[in-house]
N, C-alpha and C. Protein backbone atom coordinates (compact mmCIF):
# COMPACT_ATOMS: atom_id res chain seq x y z
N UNK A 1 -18.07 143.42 -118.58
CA UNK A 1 -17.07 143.87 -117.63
C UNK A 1 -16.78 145.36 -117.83
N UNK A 2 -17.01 146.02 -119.15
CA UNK A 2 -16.79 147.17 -119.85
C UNK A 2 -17.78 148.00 -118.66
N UNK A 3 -19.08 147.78 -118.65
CA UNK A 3 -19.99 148.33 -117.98
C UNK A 3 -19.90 148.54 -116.62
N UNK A 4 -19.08 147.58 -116.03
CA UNK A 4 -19.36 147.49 -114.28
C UNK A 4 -17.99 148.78 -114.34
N UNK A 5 -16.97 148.24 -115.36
CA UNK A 5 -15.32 149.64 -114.59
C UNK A 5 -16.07 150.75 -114.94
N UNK A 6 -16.97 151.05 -116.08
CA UNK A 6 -17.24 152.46 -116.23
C UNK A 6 -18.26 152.90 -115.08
N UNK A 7 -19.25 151.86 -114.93
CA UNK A 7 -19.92 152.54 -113.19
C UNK A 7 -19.01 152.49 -112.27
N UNK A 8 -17.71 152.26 -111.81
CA UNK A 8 -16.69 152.39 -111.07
C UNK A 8 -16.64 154.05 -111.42
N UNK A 9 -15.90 153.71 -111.92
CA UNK A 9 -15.16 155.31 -111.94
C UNK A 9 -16.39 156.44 -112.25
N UNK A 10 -17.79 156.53 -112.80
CA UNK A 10 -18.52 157.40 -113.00
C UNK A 10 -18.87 157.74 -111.57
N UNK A 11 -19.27 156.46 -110.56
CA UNK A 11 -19.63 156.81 -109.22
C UNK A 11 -18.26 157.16 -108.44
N UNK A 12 -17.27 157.04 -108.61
CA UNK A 12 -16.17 157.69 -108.04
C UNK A 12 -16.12 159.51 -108.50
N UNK A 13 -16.18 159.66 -109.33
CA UNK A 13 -16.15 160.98 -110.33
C UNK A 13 -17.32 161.53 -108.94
N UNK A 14 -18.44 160.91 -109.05
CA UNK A 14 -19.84 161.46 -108.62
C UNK A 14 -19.52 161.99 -106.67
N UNK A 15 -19.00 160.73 -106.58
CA UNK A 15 -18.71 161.36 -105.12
C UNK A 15 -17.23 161.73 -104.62
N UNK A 16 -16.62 162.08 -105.33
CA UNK A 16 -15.05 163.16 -105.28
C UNK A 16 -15.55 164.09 -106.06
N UNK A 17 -15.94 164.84 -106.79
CA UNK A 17 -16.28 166.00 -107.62
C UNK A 17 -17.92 166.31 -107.73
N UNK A 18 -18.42 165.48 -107.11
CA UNK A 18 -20.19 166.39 -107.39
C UNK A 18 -20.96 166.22 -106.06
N UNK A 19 -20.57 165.40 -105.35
CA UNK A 19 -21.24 165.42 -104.54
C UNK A 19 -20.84 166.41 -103.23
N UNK A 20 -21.97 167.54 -102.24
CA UNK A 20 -21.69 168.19 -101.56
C UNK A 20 -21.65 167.55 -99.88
N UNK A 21 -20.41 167.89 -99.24
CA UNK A 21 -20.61 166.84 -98.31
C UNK A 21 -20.46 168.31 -97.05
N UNK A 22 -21.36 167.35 -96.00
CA UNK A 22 -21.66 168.37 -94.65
C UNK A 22 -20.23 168.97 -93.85
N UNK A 23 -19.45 169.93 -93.49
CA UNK A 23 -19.19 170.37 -92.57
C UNK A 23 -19.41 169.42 -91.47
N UNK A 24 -17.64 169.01 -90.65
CA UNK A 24 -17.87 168.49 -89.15
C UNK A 24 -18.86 168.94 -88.25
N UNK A 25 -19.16 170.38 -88.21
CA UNK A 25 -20.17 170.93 -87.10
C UNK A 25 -21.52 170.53 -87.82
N UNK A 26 -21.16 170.67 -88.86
CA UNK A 26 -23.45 169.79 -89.29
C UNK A 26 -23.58 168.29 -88.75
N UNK A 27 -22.23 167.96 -89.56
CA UNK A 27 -22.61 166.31 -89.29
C UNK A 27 -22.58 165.99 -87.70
N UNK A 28 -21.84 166.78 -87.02
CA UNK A 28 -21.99 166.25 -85.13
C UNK A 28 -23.70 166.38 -84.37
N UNK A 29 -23.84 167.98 -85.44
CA UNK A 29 -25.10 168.71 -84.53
C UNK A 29 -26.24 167.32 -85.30
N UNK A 30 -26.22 167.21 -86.40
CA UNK A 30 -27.31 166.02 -87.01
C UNK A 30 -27.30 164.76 -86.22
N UNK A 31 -25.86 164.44 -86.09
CA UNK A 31 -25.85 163.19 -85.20
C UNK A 31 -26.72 163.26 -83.59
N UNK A 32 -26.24 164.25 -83.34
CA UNK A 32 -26.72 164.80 -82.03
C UNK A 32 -27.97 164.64 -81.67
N UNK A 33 -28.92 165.42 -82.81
CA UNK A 33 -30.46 165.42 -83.24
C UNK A 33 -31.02 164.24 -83.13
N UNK A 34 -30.20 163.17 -83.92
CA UNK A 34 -30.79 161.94 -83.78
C UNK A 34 -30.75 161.15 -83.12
N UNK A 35 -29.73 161.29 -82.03
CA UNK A 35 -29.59 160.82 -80.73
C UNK A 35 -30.46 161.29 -79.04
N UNK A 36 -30.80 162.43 -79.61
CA UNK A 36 -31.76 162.96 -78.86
C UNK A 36 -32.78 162.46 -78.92
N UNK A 37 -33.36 162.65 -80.44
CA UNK A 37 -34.81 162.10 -80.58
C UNK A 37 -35.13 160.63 -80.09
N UNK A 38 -34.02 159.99 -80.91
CA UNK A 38 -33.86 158.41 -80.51
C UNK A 38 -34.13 158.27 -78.87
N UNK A 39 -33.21 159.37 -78.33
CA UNK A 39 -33.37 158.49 -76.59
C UNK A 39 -35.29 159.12 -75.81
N UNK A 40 -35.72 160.26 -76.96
CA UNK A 40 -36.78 160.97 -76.12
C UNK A 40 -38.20 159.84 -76.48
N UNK A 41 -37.76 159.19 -78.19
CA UNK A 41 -38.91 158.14 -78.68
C UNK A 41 -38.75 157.25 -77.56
N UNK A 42 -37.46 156.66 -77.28
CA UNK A 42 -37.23 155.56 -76.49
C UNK A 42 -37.84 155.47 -75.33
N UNK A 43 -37.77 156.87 -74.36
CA UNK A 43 -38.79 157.05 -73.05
C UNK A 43 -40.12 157.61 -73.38
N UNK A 44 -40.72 157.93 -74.70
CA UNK A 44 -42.09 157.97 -74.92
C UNK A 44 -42.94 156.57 -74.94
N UNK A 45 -42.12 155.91 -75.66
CA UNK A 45 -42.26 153.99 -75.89
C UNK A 45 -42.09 153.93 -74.04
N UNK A 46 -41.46 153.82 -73.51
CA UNK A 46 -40.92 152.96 -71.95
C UNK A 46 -42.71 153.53 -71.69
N UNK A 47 -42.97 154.89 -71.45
CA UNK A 47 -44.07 154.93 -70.68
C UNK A 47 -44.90 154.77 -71.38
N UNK A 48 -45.59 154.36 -72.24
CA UNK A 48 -46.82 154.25 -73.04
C UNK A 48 -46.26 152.75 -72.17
N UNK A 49 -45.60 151.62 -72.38
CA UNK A 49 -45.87 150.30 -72.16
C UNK A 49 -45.59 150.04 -71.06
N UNK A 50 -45.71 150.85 -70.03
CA UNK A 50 -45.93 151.04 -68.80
C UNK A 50 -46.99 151.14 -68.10
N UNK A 51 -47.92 151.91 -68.85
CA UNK A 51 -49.25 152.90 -68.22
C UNK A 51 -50.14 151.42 -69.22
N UNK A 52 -49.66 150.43 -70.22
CA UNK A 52 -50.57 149.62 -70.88
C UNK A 52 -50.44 148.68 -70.29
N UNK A 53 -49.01 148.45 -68.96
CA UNK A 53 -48.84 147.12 -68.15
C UNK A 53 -49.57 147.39 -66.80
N UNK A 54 -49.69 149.18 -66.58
CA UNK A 54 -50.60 148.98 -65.46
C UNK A 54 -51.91 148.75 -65.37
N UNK A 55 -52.82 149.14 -66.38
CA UNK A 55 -54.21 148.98 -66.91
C UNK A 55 -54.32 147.74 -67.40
N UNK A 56 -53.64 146.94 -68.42
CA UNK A 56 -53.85 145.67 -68.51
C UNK A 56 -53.85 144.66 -66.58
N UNK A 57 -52.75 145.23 -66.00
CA UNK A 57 -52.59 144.11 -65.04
C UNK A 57 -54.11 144.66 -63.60
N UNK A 58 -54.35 145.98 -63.68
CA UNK A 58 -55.44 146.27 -63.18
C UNK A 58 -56.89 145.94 -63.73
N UNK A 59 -56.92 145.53 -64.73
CA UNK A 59 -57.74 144.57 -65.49
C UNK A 59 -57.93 143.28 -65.25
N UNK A 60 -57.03 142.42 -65.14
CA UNK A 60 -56.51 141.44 -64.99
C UNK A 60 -57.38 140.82 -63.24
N UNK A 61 -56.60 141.64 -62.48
CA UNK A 61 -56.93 141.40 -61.26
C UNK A 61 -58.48 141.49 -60.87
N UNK A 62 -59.26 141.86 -62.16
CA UNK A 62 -60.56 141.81 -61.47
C UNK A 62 -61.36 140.79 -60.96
């Protein structure tokens, strides 16, 4: 039990006194970034399985 309070409070120590944390304007613009990318992967994916539903189904019909 000795072991688990002292990793308590060492990881408390660690992130109130050592650890460096981002500025509101980093953390929005990062969020931002990844919301971008996320929605640009998302319509790279839509048309790749688009252009593979039109060639498969033009296949299909032969």
């Amino acid at each position: 039990m000795r072991k688990f309070i002292n990793y308590l409070k060492e990881s408390t120590v660690e992130l109130t006194k050592k650890t460096t944390w981002p500025s509101w304007e980093k953390l929005m613009n990062s969020a931002l970034l990844v919301m971008v990318t996320t929605a640009l992967l998302a319509v790279a994916i839509w048309v790749i399985d688009y252009a593979f539903q039109l060639v498969m189904t033009a296949i299909y019909s032969l």
